[in-house]
Protein backbone atom coordinates (compact mmCIF):
# COMPACT_ATOMS: atom_id res chain seq x y z
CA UNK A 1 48.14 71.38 -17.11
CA UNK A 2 47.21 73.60 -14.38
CA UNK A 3 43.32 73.26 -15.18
CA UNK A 4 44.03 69.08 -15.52
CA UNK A 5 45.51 69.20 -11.56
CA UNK A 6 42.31 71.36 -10.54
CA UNK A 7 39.69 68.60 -12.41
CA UNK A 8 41.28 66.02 -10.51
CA UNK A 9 42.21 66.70 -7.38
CA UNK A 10 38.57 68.48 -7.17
CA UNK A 11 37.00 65.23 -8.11
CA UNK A 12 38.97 63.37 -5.58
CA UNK A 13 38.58 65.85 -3.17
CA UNK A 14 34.48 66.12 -3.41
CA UNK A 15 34.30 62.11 -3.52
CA UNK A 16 36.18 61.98 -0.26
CA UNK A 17 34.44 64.69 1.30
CA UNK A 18 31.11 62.56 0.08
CA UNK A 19 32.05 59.65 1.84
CA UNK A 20 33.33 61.72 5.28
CA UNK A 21 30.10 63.51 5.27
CA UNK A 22 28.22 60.30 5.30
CA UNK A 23 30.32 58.52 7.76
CA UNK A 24 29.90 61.68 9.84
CA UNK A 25 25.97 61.97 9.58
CA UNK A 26 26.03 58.17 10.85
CA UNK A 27 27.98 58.61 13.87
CA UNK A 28 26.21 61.36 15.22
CA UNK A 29 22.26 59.31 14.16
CA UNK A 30 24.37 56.66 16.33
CA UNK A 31 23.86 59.11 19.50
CA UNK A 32 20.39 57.89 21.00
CA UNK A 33 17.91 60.12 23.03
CA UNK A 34 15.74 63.58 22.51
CA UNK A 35 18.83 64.99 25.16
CA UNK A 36 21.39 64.38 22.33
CA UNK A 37 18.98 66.00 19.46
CA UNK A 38 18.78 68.91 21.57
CA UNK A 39 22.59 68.95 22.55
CA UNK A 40 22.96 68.79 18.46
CA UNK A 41 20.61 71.68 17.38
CA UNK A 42 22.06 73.91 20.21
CA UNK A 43 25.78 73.10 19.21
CA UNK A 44 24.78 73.96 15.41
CA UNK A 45 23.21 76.45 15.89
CA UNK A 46 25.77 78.06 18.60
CA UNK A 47 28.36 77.53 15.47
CA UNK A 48 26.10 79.46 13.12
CA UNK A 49 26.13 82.52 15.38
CA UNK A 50 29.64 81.91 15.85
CA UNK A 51 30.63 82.18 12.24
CA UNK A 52 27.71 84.58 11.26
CA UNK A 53 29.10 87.31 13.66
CA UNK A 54 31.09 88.72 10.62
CA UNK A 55 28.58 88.19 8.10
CA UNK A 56 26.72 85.95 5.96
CA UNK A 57 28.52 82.76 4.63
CA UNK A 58 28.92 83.02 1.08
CA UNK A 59 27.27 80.15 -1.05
CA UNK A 60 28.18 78.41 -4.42
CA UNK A 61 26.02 80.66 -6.29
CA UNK A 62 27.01 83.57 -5.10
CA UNK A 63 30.38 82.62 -5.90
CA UNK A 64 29.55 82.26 -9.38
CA UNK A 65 27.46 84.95 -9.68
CA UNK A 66 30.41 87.42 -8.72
CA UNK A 67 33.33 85.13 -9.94
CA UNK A 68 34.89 85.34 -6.26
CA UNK A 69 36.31 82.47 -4.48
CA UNK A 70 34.76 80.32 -2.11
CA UNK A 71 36.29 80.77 1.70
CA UNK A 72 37.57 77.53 2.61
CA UNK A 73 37.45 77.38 6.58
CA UNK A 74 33.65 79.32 7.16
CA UNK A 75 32.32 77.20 3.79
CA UNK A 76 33.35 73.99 5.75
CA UNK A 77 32.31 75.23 9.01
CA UNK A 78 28.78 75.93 7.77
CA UNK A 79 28.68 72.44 5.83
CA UNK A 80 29.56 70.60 8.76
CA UNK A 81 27.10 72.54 11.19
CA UNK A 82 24.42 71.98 8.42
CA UNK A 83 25.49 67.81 9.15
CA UNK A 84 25.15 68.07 12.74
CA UNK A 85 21.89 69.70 12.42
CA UNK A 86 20.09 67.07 9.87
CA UNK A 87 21.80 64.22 12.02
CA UNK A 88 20.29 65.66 14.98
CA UNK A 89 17.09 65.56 13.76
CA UNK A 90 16.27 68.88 11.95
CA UNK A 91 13.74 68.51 8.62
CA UNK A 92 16.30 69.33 6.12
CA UNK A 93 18.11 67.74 3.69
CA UNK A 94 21.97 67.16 4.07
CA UNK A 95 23.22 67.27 0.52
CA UNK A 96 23.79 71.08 -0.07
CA UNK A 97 26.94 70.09 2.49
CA UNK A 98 28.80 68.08 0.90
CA UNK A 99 28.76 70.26 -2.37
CA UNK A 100 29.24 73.05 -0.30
CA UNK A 101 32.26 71.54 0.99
CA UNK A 102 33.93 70.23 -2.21
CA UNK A 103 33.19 73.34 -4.03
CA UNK A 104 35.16 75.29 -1.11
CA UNK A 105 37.93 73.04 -1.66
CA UNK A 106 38.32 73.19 -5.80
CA UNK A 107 37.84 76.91 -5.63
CA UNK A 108 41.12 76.71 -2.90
CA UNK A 109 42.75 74.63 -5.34
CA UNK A 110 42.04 77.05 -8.29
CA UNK A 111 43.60 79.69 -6.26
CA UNK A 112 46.85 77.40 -5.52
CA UNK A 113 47.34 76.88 -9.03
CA UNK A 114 46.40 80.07 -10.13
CA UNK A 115 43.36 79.27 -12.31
CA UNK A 116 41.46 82.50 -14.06
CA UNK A 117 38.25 83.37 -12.63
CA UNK A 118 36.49 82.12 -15.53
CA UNK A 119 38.19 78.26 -15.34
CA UNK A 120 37.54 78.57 -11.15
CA UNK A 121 33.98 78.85 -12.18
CA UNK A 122 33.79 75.92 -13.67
CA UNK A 123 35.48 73.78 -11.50
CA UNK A 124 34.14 74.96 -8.60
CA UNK A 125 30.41 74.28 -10.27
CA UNK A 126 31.63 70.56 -11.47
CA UNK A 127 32.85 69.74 -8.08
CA UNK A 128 29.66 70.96 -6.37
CA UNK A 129 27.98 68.62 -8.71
CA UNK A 130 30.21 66.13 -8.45
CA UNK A 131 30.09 66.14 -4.37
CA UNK A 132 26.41 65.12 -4.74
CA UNK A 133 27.05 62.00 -7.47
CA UNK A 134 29.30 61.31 -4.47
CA UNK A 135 27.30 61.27 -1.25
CA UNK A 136 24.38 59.79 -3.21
CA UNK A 137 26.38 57.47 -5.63
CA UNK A 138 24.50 59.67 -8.59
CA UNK A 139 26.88 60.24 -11.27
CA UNK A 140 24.37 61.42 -13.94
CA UNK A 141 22.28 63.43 -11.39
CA UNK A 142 26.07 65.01 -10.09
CA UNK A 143 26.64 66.17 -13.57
CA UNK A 144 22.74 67.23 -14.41
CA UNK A 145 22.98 69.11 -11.52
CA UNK A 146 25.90 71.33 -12.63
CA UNK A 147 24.56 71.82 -16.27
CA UNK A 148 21.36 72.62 -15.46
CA UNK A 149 20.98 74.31 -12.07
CA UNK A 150 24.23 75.82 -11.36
CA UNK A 151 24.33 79.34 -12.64
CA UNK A 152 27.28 78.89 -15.42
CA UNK A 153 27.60 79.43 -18.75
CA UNK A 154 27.13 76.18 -20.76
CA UNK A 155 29.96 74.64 -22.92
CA UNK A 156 31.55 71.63 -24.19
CA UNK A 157 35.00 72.49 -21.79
CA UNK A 158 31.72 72.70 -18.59
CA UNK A 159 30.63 69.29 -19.87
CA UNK A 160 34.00 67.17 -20.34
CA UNK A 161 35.27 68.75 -16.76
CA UNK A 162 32.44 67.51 -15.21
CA UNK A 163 31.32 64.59 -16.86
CA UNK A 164 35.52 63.99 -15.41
CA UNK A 165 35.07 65.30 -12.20
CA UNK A 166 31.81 63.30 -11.82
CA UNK A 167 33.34 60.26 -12.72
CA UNK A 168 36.36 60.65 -10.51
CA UNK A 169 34.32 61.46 -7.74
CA UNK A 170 31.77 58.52 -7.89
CA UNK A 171 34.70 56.06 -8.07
CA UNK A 172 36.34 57.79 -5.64
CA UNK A 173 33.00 57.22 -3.37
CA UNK A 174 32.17 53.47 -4.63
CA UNK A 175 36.17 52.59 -3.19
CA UNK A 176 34.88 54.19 0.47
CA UNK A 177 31.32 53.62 0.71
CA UNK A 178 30.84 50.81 -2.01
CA UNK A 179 28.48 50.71 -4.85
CA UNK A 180 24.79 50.40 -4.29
CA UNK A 181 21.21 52.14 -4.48
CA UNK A 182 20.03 54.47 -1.72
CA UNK A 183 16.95 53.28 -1.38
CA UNK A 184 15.70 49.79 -1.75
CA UNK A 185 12.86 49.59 -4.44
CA UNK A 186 10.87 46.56 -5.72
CA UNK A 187 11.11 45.03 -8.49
CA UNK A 188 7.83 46.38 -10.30
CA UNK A 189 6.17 45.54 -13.94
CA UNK A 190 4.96 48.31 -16.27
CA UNK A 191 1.58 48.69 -15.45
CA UNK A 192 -1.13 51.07 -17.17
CA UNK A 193 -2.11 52.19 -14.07
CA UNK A 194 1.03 54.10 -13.08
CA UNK A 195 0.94 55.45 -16.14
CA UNK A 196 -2.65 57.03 -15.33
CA UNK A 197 -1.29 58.07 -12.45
CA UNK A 198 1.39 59.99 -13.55
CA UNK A 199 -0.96 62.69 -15.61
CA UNK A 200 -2.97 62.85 -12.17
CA UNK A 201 0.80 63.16 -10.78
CA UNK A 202 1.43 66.28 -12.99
CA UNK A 203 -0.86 68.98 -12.07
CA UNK A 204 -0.78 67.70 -7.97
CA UNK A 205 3.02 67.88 -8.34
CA UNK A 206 2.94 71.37 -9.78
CA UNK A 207 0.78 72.56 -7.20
CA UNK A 208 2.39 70.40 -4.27
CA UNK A 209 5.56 71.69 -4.88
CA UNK A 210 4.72 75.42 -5.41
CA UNK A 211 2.81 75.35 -2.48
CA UNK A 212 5.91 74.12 -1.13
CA UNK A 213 8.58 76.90 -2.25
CA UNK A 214 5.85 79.46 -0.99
CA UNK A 215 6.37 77.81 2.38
CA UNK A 216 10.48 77.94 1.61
CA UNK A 217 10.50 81.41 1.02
CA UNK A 218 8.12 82.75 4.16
CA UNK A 219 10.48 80.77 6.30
CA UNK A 220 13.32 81.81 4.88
CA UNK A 221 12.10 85.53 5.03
CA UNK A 222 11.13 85.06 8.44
CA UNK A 223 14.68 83.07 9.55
CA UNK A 224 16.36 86.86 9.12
CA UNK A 225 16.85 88.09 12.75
CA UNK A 226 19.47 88.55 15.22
CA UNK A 227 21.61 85.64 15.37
CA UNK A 228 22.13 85.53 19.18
CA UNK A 229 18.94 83.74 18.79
CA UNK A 230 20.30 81.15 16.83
CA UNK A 231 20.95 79.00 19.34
CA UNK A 232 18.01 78.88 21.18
CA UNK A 233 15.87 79.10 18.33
CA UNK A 234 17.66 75.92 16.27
CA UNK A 235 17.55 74.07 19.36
CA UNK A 236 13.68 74.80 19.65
CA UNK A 237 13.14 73.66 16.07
CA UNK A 238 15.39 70.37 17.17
CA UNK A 239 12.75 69.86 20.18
CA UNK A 240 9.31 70.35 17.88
CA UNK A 241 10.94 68.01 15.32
CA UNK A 242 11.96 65.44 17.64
CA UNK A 243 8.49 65.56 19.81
CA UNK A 244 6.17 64.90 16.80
CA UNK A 245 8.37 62.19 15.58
CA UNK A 246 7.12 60.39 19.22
CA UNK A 247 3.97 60.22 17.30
CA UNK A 248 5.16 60.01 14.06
CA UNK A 249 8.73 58.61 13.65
CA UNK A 250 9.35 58.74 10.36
CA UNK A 251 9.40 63.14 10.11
CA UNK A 252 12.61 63.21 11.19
CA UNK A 253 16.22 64.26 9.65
CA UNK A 254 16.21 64.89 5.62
CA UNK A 255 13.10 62.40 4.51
CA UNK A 256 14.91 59.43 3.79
CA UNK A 257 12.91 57.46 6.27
CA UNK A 258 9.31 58.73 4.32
CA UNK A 259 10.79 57.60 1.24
CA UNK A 260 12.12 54.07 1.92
CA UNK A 261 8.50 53.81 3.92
CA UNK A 262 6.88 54.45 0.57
CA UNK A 263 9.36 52.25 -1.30
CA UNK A 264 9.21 49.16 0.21
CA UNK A 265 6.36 48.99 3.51
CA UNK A 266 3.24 48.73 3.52
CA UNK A 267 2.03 51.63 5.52
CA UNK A 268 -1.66 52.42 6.16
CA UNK A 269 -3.35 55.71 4.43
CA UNK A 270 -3.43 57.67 7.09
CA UNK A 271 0.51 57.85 7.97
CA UNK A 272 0.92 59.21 4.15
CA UNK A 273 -1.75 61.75 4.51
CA UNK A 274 -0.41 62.69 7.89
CA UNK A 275 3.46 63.09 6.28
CA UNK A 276 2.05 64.89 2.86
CA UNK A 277 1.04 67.14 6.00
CA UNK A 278 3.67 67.49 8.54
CA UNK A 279 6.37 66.94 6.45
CA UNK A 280 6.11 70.50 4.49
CA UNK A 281 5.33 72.43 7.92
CA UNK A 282 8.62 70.77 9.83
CA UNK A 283 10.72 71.72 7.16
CA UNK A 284 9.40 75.14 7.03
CA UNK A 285 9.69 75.50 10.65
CA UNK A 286 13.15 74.44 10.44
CA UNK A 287 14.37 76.80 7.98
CA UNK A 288 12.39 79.81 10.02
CA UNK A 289 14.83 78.62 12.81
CA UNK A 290 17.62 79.94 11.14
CA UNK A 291 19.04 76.21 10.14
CA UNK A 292 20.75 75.99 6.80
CA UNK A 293 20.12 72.64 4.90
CA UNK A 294 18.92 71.82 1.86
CA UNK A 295 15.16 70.88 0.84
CA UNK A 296 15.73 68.33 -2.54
CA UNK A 297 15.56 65.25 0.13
CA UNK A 298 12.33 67.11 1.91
CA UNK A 299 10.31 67.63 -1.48
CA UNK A 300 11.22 64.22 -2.55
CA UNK A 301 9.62 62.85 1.13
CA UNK A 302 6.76 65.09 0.17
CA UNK A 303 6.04 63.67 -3.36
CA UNK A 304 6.66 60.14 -2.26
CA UNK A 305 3.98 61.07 0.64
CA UNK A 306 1.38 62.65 -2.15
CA UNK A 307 2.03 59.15 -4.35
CA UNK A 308 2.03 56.91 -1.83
CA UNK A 309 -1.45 58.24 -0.19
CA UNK A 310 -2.87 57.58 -4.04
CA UNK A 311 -1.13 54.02 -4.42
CA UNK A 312 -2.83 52.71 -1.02
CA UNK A 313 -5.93 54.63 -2.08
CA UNK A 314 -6.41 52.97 -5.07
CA UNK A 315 -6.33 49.57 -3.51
CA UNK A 316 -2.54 48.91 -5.34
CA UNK A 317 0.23 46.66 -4.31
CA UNK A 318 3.20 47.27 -2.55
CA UNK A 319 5.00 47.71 -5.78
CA UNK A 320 2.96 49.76 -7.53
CA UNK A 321 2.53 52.23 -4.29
CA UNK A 322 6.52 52.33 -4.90
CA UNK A 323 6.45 53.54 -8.43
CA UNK A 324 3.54 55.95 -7.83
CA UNK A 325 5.71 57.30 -4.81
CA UNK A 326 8.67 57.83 -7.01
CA UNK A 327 6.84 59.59 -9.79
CA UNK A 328 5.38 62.17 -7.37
CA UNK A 329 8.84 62.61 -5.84
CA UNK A 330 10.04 63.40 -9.25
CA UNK A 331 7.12 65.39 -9.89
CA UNK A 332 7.38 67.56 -6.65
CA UNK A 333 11.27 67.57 -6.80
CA UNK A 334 11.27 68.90 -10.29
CA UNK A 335 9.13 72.05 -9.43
CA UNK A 336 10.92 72.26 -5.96
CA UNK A 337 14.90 72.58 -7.85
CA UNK A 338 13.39 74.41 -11.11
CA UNK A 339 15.15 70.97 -12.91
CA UNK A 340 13.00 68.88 -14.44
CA UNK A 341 16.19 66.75 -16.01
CA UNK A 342 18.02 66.53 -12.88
CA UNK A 343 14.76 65.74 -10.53
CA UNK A 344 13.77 62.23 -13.00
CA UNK A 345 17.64 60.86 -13.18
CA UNK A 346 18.23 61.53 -9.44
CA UNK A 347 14.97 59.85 -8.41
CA UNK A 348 15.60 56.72 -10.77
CA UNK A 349 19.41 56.41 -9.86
CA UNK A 350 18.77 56.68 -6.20
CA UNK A 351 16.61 53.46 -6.45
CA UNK A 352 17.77 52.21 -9.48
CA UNK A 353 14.71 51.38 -10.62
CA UNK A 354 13.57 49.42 -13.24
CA UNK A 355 14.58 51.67 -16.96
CA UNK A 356 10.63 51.83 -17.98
CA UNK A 357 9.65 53.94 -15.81
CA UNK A 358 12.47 56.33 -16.56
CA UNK A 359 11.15 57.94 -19.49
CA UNK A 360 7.51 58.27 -16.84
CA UNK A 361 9.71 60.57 -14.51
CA UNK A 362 11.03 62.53 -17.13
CA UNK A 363 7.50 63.32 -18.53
CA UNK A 364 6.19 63.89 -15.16
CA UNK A 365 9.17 66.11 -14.11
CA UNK A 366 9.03 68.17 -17.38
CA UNK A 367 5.27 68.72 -17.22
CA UNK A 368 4.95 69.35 -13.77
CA UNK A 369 7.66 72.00 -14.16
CA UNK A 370 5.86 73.59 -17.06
CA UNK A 371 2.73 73.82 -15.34
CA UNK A 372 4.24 75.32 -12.41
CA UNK A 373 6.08 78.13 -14.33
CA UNK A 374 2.52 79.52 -14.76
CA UNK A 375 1.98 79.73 -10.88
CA UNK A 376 2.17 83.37 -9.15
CA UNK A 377 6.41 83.44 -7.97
CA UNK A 378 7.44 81.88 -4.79
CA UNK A 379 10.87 84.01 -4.72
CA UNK A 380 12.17 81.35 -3.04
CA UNK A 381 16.03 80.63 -3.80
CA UNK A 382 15.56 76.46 -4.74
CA UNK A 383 18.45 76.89 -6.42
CA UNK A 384 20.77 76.43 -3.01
CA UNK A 385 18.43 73.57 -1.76
């Protein structure tokens, strides 16, 4: 009984907490002007020093790693500074908040009803998964997630818990937010030459996105210094970001922007080649800043970027440039998370996209993934992206 009020008050918890964080991201996008980008990467990154001052905040893996509970009030703190920081403009993605958040608030709830550190575990890992099926409305990606990223021991009581928290959470989400794609996609025909593309799309996706988790880890190695700084040098980041989106708008926040440009416009060669380019660096330079965020949206952009410059090269349509831009964001996603599973379903249910070229992301995803496993280590935690 006591494990049944955990399951679903977590899942109701993490799909409200979906929905809040995504009402909150657009109210602070609804603030206009570079002033207010910089006003947002000081303020985050003033709360970061603020609530690093007695230590590092402890994340969902760690947490399972060690079987100790989350800390409610700093977990939330931290999610909701990494919010302010992507709304303001910073390259990183916002979705390790929101799971961040709902884990925080299961593992409280384990504690209130006295759960064993084992059965906390699990819960807490199902509602992190679960608070992404929210914010993203993907209830298959939500649970992939958890089964096969999350560091927990697989079992049939990890798979009915979240398969139920999942569930709870996404309807949770669909009764605040409503029930639609994230992205707009065409409507596309199977085509033989998106099929071609995708073994191109394998090795360039295995070397894309290691190149990219080499480029994780250096900034993340280099983001470890006094955090007085943090201020000053999150605001900095905020003010780079915001001045090369003056020349190219689209770089800005997570990469949603880069991927609805791929899905659905008909953008000229040289914008992808310049995002496939800029994209990568911004986020780097944003985690060197000291920023927390996560990087599944980013190496999604980047992949969409890397398909979309082959699409327009190739003389394609508009449609087809979409479905080669969601292949390489599987492709690049899959290496980026280690997840070649959970990078295919949460590219096809965030565009719910036609179910032929489902079984072409998970191909791509798997391969790419293998291929990369041969590559020198990055070191580079993508499991908390």
């Amino acid at each position: 009984m006591r494990l049944a009020v955990a399951v679903v008050t977590g899942g109701i918890a993490a799909g409200i907490i979906g929905a809040a964080m995504t009402w909150l991201v657009h109210l602070i996008q609804s603030f206009h002007g570079w002033w207010w980008a910089l006003a947002g990467g000081f303020l985050a990154g003033l709360g970061w020093w603020w609530l690093r001052r007695s230590g590092p905040v402890r994340h969902i893996e760690d947490s399972l790693h060690t079987g100790s509970p989350l800390p409610l009030g700093r977990s939330l703190i931290d999610a909701l500074l990494q919010i302010l920081a992507v709304a303001s403009g910073l390259s990183l993605g916002k979705e390790q908040a929101p799971r961040q958040g709902a884990a925080a608030l299961t593992s409280t709830i384990a504690g209130w009803v006295r759960l064993s550190p084992e059965q906390r575990g699990i819960v807490v890992a199902a509602s992190a998964g679960a608070g992404l099926a929210a914010v993203y409305n993907v209830p298959l990606a939500g649970l992939l997630f958890t089964l096969e990223i999350l560091p927990v021991r697989r079992s049939w009581r990890l798979l009915i818990i979240a398969t139920t928290t999942t569930a709870l959470a996404t309807i949770v989400s669909w009764l605040l937010l409503g029930r639609r794609p994230i992205y707009q996609f065409p409507n596309v025909d199977f085509s033989w030459s998106i099929v071609a593309w995708a073994l191109l799309a394998i090795p360039l996706a295995a070397i894309l996105g290691s190149g990219f988790l080499w480029l994780i880890a250096r900034a993340q190695r280099f983001a470890t210094f006094d955090p007085r700084w943090l201020p000053l040098t999150v605001a900095a980041a905020t003010g780079i970001v915001i001045g090369v989106s003056h020349l190219i708008p689209d770089v800005t926040g997570n990469g949603e922007v880069i991927l609805q440009t791929a899905f659905t416009a008909d953008s000229p060669l040289w914008l992808f080649a310049a995002l496939l380019l800029i994209k990568p660096l911004l986020t780097g330079l944003s985690l060197s800043s000291g920023a927390v965020g996560g990087t599944l949206t980013p190496a999604m952009a980047i992949g969409a970027a890397l398909g979309g410059f082959v699409g327009v090269a190739c003389g394609m349509d508009t449609p087809l440039v979409a479905a080669c831009a969601l292949v390489g964001a599987a492709g690049v996603l899959a290496v980026v998370q280690r997840a070649p599973y959970f990078a295919a379903f949460i590219a096809w249910e965030l565009t719910w996209a036609p179910w032929w070229i489902l079984p072409l992301l998970v191909v791509v995803a798997w391969a790419a993934h293998r291929l990369a496993m041969h590559f020198p280590p990055s070191h580079a935690p993508a499991h908390k992206a």
